[in-house]
C-alpha atoms as a PDB file:
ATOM      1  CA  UNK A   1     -73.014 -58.743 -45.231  1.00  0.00           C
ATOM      2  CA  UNK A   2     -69.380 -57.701 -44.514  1.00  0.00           C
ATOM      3  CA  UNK A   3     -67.193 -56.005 -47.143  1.00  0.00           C
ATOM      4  CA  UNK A   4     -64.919 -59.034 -48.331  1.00  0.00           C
ATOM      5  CA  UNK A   5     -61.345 -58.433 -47.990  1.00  0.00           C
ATOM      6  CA  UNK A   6     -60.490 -59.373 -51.767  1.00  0.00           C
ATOM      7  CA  UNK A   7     -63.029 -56.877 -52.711  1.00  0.00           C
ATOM      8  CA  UNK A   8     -61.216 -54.677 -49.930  1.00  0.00           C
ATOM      9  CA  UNK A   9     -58.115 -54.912 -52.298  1.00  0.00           C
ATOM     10  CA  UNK A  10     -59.360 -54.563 -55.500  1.00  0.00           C
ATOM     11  CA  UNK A  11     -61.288 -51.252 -54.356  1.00  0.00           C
ATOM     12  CA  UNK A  12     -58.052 -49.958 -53.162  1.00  0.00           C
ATOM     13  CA  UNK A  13     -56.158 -50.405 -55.937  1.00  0.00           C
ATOM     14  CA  UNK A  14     -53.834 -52.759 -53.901  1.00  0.00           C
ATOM     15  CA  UNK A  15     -51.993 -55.630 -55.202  1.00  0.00           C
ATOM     16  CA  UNK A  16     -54.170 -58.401 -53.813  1.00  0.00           C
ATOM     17  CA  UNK A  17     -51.486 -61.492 -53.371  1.00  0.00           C
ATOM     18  CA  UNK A  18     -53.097 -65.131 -52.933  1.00  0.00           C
ATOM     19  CA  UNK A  19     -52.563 -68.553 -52.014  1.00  0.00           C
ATOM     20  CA  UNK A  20     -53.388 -72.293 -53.319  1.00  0.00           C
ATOM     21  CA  UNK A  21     -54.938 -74.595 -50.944  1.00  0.00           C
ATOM     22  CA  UNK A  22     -54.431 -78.242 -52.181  1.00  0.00           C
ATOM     23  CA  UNK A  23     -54.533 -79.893 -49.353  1.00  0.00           C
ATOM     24  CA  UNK A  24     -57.803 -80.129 -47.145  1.00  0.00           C
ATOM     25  CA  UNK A  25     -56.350 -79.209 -43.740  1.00  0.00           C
ATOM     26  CA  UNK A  26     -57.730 -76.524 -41.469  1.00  0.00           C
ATOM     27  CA  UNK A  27     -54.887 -75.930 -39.613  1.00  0.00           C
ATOM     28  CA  UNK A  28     -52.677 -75.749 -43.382  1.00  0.00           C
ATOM     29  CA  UNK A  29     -55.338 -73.350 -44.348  1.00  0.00           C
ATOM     30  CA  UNK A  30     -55.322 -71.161 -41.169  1.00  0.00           C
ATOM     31  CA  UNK A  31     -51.031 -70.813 -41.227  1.00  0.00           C
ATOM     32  CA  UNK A  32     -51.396 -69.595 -44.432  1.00  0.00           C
ATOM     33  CA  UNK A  33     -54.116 -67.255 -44.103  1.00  0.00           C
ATOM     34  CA  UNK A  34     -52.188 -65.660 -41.041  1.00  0.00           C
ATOM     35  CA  UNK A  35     -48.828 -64.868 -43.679  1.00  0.00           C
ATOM     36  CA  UNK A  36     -48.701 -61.117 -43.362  1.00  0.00           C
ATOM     37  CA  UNK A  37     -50.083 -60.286 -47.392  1.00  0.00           C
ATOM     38  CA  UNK A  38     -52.029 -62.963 -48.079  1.00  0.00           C
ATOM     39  CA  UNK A  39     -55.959 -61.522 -49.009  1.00  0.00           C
ATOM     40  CA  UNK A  40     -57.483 -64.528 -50.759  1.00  0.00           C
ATOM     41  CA  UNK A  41     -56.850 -68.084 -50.878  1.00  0.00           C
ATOM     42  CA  UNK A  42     -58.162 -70.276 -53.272  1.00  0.00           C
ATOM     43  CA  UNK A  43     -59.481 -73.872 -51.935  1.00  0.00           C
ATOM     44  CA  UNK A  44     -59.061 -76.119 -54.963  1.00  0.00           C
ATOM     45  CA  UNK A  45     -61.426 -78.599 -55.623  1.00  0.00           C
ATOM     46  CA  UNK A  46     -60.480 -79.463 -59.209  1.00  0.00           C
ATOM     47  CA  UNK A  47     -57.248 -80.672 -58.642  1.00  0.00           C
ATOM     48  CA  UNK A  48     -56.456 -80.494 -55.040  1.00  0.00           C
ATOM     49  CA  UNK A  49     -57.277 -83.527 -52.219  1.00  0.00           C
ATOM     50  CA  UNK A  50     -60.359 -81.379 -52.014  1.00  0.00           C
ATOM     51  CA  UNK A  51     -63.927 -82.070 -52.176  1.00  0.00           C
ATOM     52  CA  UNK A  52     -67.513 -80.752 -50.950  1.00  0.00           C
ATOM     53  CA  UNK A  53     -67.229 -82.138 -47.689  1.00  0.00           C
ATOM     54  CA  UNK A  54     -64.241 -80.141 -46.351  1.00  0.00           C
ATOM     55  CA  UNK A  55     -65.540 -76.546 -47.947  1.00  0.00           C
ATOM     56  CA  UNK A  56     -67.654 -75.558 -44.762  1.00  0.00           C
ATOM     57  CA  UNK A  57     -65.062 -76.189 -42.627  1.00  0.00           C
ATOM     58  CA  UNK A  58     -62.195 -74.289 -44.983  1.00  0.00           C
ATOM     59  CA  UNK A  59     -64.185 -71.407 -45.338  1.00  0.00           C
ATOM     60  CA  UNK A  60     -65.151 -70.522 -42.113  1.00  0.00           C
ATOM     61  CA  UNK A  61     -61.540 -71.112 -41.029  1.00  0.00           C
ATOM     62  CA  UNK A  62     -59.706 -68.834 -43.989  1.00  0.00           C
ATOM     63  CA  UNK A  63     -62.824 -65.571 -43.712  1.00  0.00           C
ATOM     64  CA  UNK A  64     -62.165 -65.797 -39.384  1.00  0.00           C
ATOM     65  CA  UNK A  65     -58.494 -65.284 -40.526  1.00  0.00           C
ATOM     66  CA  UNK A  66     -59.468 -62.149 -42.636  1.00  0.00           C
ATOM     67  CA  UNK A  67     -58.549 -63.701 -45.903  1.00  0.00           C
ATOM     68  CA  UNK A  68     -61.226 -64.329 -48.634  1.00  0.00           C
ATOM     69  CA  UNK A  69     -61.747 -67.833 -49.339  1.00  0.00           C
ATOM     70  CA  UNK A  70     -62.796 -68.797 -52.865  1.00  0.00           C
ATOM     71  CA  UNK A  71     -63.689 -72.328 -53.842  1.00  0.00           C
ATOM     72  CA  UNK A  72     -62.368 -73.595 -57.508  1.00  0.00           C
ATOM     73  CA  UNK A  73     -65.033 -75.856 -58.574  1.00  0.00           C
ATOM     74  CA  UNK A  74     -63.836 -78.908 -61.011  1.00  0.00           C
ATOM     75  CA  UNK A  75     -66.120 -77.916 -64.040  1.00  0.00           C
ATOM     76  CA  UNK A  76     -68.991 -75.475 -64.998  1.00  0.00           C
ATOM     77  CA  UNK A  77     -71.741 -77.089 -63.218  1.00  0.00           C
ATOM     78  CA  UNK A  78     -74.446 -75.480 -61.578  1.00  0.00           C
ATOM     79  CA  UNK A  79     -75.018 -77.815 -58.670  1.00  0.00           C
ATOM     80  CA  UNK A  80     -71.134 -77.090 -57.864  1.00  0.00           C
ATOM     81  CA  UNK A  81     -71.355 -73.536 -58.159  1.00  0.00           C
ATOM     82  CA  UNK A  82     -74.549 -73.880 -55.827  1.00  0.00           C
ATOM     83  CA  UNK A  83     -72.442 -75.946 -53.114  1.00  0.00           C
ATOM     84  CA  UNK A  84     -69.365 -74.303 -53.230  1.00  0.00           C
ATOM     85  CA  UNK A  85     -71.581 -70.994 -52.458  1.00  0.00           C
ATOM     86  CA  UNK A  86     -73.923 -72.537 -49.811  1.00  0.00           C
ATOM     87  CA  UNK A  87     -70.814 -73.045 -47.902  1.00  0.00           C
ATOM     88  CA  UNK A  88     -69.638 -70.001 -47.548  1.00  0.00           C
ATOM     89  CA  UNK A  89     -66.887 -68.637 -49.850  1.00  0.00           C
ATOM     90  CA  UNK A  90     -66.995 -65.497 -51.184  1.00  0.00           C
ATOM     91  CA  UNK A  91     -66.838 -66.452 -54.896  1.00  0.00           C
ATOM     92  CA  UNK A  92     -66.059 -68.978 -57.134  1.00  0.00           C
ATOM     93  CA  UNK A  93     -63.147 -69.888 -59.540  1.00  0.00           C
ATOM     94  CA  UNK A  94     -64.115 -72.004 -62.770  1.00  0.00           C
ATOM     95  CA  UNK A  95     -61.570 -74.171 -64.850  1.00  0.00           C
ATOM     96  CA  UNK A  96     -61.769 -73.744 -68.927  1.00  0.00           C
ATOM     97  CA  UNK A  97     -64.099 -71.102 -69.620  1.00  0.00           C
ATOM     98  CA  UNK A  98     -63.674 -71.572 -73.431  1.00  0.00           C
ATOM     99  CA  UNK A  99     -66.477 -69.092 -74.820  1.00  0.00           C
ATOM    100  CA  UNK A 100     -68.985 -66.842 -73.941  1.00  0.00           C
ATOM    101  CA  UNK A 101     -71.830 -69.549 -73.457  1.00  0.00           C
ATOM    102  CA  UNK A 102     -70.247 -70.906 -70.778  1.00  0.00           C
ATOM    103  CA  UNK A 103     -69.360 -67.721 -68.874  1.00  0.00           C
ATOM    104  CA  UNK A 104     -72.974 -66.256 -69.096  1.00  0.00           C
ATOM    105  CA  UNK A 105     -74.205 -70.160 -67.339  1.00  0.00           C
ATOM    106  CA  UNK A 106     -71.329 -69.538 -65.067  1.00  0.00           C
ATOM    107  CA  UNK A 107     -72.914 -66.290 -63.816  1.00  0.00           C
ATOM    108  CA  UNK A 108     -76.063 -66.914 -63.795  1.00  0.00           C
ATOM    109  CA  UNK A 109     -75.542 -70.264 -61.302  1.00  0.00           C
ATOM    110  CA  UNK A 110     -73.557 -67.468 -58.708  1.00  0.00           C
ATOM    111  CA  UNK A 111     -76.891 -65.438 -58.954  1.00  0.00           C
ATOM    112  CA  UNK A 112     -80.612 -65.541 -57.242  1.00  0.00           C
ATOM    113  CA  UNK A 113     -83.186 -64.545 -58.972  1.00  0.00           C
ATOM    114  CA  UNK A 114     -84.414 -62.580 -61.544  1.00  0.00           C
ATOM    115  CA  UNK A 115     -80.865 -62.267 -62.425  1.00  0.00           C
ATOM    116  CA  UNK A 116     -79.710 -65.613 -62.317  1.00  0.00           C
ATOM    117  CA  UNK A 117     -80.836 -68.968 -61.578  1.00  0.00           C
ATOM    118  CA  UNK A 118     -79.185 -70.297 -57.916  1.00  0.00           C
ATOM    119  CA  UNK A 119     -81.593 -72.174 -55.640  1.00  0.00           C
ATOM    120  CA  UNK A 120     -81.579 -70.686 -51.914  1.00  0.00           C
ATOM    121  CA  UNK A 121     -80.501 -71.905 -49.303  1.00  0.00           C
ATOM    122  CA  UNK A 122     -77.993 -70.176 -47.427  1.00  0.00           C
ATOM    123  CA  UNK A 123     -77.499 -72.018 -44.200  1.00  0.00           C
ATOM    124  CA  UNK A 124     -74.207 -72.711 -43.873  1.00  0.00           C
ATOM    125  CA  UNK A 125     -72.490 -68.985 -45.127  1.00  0.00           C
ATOM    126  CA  UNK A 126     -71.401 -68.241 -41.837  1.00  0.00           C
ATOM    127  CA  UNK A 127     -67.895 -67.175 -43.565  1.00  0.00           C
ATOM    128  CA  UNK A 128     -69.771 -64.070 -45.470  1.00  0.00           C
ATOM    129  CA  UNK A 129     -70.851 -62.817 -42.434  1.00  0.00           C
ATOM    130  CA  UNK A 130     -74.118 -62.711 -42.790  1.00  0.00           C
ATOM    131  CA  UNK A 131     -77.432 -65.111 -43.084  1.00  0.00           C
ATOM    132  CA  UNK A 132     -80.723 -64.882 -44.206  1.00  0.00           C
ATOM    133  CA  UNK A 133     -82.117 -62.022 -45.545  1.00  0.00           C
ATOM    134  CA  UNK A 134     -79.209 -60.010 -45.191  1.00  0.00           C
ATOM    135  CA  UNK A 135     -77.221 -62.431 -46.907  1.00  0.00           C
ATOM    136  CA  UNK A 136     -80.142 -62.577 -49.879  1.00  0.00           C
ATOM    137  CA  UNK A 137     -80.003 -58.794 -50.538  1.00  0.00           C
ATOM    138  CA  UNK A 138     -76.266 -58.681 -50.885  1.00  0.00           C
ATOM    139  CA  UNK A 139     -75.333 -61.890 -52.326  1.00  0.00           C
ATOM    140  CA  UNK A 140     -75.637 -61.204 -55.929  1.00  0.00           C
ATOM    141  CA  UNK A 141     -73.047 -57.843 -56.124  1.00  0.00           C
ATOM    142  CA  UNK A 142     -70.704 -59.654 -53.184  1.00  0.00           C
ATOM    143  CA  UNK A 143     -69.945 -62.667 -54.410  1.00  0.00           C
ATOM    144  CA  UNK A 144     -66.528 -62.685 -56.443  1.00  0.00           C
ATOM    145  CA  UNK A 145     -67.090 -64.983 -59.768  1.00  0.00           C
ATOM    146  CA  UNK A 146     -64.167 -65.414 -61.587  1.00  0.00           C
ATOM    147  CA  UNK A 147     -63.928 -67.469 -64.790  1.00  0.00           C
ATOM    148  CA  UNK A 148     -59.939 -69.463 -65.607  1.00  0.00           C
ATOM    149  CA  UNK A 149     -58.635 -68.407 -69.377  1.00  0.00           C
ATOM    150  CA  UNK A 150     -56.524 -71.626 -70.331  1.00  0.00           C
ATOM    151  CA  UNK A 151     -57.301 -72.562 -73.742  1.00  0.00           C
ATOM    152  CA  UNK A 152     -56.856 -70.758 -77.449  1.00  0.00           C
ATOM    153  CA  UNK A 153     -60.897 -70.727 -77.667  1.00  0.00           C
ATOM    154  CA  UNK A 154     -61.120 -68.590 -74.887  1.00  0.00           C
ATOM    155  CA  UNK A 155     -58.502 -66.271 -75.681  1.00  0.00           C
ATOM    156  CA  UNK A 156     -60.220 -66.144 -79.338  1.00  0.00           C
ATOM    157  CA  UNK A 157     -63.141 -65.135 -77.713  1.00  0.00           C
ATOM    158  CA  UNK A 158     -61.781 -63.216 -75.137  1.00  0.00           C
ATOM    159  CA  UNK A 159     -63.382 -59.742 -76.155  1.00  0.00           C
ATOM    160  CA  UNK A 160     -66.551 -61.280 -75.797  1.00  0.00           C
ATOM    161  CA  UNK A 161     -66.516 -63.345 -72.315  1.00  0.00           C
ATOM    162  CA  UNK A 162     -65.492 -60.121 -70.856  1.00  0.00           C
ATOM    163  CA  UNK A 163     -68.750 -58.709 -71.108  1.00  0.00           C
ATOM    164  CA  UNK A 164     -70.954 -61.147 -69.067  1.00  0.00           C
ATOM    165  CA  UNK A 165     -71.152 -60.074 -65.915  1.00  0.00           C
ATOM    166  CA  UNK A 166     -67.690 -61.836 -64.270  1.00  0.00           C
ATOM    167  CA  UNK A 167     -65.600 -59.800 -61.512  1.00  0.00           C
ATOM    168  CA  UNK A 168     -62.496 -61.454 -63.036  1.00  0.00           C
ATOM    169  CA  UNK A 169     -60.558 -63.617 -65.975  1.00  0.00           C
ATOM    170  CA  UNK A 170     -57.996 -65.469 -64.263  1.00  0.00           C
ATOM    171  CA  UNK A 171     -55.560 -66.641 -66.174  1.00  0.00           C
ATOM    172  CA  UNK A 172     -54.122 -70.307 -65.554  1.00  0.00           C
ATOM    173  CA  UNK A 173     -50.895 -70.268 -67.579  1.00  0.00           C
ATOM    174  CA  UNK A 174     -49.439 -73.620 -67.939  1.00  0.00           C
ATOM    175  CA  UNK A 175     -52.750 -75.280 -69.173  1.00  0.00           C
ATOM    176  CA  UNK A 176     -52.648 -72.181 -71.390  1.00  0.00           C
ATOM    177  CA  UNK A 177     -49.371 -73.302 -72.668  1.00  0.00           C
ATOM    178  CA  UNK A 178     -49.907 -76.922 -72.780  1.00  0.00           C
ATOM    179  CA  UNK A 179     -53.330 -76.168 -74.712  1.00  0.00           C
ATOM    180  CA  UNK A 180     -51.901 -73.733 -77.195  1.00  0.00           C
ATOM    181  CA  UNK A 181     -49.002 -76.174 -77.862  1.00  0.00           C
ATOM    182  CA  UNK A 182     -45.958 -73.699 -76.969  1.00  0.00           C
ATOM    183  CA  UNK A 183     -43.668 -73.477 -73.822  1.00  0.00           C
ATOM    184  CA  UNK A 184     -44.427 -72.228 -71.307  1.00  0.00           C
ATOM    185  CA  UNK A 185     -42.854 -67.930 -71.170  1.00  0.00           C
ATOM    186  CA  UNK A 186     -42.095 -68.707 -74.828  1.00  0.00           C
ATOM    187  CA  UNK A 187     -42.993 -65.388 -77.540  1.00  0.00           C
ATOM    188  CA  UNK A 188     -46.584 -67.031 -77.958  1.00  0.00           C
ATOM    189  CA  UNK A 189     -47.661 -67.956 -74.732  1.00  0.00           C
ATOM    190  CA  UNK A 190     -46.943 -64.479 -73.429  1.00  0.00           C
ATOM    191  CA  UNK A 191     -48.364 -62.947 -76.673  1.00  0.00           C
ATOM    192  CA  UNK A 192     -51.715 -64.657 -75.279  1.00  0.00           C
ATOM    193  CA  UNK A 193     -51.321 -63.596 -71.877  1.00  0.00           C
ATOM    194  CA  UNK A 194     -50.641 -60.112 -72.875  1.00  0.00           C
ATOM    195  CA  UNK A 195     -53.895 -60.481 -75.359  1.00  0.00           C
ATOM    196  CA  UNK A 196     -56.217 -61.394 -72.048  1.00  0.00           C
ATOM    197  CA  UNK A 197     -55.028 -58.837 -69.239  1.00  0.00           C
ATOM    198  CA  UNK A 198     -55.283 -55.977 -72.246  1.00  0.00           C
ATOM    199  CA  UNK A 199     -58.863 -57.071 -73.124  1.00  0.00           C
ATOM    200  CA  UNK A 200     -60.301 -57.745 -69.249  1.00  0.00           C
ATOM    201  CA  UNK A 201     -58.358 -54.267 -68.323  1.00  0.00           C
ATOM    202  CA  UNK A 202     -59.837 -52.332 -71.182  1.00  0.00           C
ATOM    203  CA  UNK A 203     -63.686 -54.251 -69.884  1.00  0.00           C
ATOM    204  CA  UNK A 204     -62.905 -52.577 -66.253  1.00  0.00           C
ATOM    205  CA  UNK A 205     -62.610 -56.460 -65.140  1.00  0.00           C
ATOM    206  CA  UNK A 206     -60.014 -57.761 -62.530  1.00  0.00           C
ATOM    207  CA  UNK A 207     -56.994 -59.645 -64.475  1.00  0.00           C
ATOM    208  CA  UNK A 208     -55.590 -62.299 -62.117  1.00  0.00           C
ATOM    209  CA  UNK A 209     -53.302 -65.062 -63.141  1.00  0.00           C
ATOM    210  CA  UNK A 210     -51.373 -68.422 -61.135  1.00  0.00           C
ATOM    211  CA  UNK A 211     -48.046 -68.160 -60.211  1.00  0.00           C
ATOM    212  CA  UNK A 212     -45.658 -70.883 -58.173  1.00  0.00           C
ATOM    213  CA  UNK A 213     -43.087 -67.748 -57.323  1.00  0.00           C
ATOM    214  CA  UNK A 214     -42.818 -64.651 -55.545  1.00  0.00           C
ATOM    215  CA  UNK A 215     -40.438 -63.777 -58.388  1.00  0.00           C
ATOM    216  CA  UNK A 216     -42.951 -64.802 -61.327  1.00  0.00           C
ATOM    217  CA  UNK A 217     -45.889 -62.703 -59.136  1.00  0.00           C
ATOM    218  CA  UNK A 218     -43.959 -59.766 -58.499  1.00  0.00           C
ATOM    219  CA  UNK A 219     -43.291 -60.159 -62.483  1.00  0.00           C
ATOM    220  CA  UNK A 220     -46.962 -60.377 -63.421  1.00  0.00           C
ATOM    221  CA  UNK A 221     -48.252 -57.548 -60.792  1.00  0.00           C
ATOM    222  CA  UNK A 222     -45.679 -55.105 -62.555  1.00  0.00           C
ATOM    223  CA  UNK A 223     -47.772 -55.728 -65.683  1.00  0.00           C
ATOM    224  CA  UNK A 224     -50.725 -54.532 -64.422  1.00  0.00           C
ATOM    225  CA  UNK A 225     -51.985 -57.873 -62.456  1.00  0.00           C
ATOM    226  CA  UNK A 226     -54.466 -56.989 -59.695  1.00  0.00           C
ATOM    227  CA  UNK A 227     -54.944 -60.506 -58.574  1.00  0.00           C
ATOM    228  CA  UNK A 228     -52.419 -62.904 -58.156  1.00  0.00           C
ATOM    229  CA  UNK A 229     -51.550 -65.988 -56.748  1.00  0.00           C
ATOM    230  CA  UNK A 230     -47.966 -66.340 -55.245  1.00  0.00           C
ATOM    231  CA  UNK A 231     -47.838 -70.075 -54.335  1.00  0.00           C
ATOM    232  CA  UNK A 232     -49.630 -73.387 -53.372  1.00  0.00           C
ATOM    233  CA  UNK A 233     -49.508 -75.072 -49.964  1.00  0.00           C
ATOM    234  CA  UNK A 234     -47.705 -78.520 -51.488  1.00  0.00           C
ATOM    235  CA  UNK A 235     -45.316 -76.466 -53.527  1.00  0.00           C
ATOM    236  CA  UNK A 236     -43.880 -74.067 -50.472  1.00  0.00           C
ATOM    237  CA  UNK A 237     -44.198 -77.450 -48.771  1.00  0.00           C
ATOM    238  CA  UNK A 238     -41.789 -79.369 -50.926  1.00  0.00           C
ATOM    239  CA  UNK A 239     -39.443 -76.955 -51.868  1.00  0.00           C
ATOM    240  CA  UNK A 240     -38.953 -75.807 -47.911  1.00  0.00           C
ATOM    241  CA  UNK A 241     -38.352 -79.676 -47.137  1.00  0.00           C
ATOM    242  CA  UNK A 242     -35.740 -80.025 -49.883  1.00  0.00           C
ATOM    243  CA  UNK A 243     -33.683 -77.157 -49.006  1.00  0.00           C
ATOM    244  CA  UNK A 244     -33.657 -77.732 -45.658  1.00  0.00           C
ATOM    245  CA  UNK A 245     -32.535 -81.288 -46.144  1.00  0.00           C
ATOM    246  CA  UNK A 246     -30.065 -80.117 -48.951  1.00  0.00           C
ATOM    247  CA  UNK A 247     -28.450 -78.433 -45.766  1.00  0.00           C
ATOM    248  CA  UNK A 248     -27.698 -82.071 -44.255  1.00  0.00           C
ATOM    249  CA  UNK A 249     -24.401 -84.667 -45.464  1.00  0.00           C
ATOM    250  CA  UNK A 250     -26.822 -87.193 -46.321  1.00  0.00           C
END
């Protein structure tokens, strides 16, 4: 089973920059995975035009480009975990991972047994790189699980959900900030943020967090982000149209 390039990155030490995939579009998710940076991209299924039946295809199409794909499944489910794996990405993200409980069910679903409790039946991971009993052997310490911290509970609890066995808290900021009430970069909401990547740092986790900008990623890599997300496919989409069309007397 081949070394994945997020796990590449974070071994490295590099700044390992990602992508948002809303839209489910091979040829959207192959453009992007060629953009000279770009390690991981993360096919949404929670609130992108994205479900089960495009993940085969989106995988294998994002790990031929030499970018990680990981699949953000709409809740903590274990048959969604088991799907979203199945297919081939090399981890899973998971929305509102409020406590503990959750986390340690999240983890367990990524893992065959006797750690955890995922069915087998690898058939379609062609975008690990392996099958079979290759892919068995390695699965459990390659796959990437990270868990979303975008509520007060979790970041209550934070000290706590970073000791199950995740790779990575990833923090989504504006549910964060519409959760906790505040604005969003206000004293509080950055107070919080500040709270999780000390905490996952000081637990020898990866701290990743969304971003819409280059400017707001560079910004959270210089405070000690290793994973990142730089934009979404509909957002570089929209804002390219409108200043191009800015450009025309309309």
């Amino acid at each position: 089973m081949d070394t994945f390039p997020l796990r590449q990155k974070i071994a490295s030490q590099a700044r390992a920059a990602g992508a948002w995939l809303t839209l489910p579009s091979t040829a959207i998710a192959r453009t992007i995975a060629k953009t000279k940076g770009v390690s991981w991209m993360l096919i949404d299924a929670e609130h992108g035009l994205i479900n089960d039946h495009h993940f085969y295809d989106l995988t294998n199409t994002i790990a031929s480009s030499g970018v990680s794909p990981l699949i953000r499944i709409p809740a903590e489910e274990l048959w969604m975990i088991k799907r979203a794996l199945d297919a081939g990405a090399h981890g899973i993200m998971v929305p509102m991972a409020n406590s503990p409980e959750i986390v340690r069910k999240v983890v367990q679903a990524t893992k065959y047994p006797p750690v955890g409790v995922r069915g087998y039946g690898p058939m379609f991971t062609h975008a690990t790189g392996a099958l079979g009993a290759a892919y068995l052997a390695a699965a459990n310490d390659a796959i990437f699980v990270s868990v979303q911290i975008e509520h007060p509970d979790a970041v209550a609890r934070i000290d706590e959900i970073v000791q199950e066995g995740i790779d990575c808290t990833f923090i989504g900021p504006y549910d964060l900030a519409v959760s906790m009430g505040v604005e969003h970069g206000s004293a509080e909401h950055e107070a919080a943020i500040a709270k999780i990547l000390e905490a996952t740092k000081k637990a020898g986790k990866v701290a990743g967090i969304f971003c819409l900008t280059g400017e707001q990623a560079e910004k959270r890599f210089a405070q000690g982000f290793e994973m990142v997300s730089v934009t979404t496919d509909i957002d570089t989409l929209s804002d390219a149209m409108a200043a191009t069309f800015a450009k025309v007397t309309l």
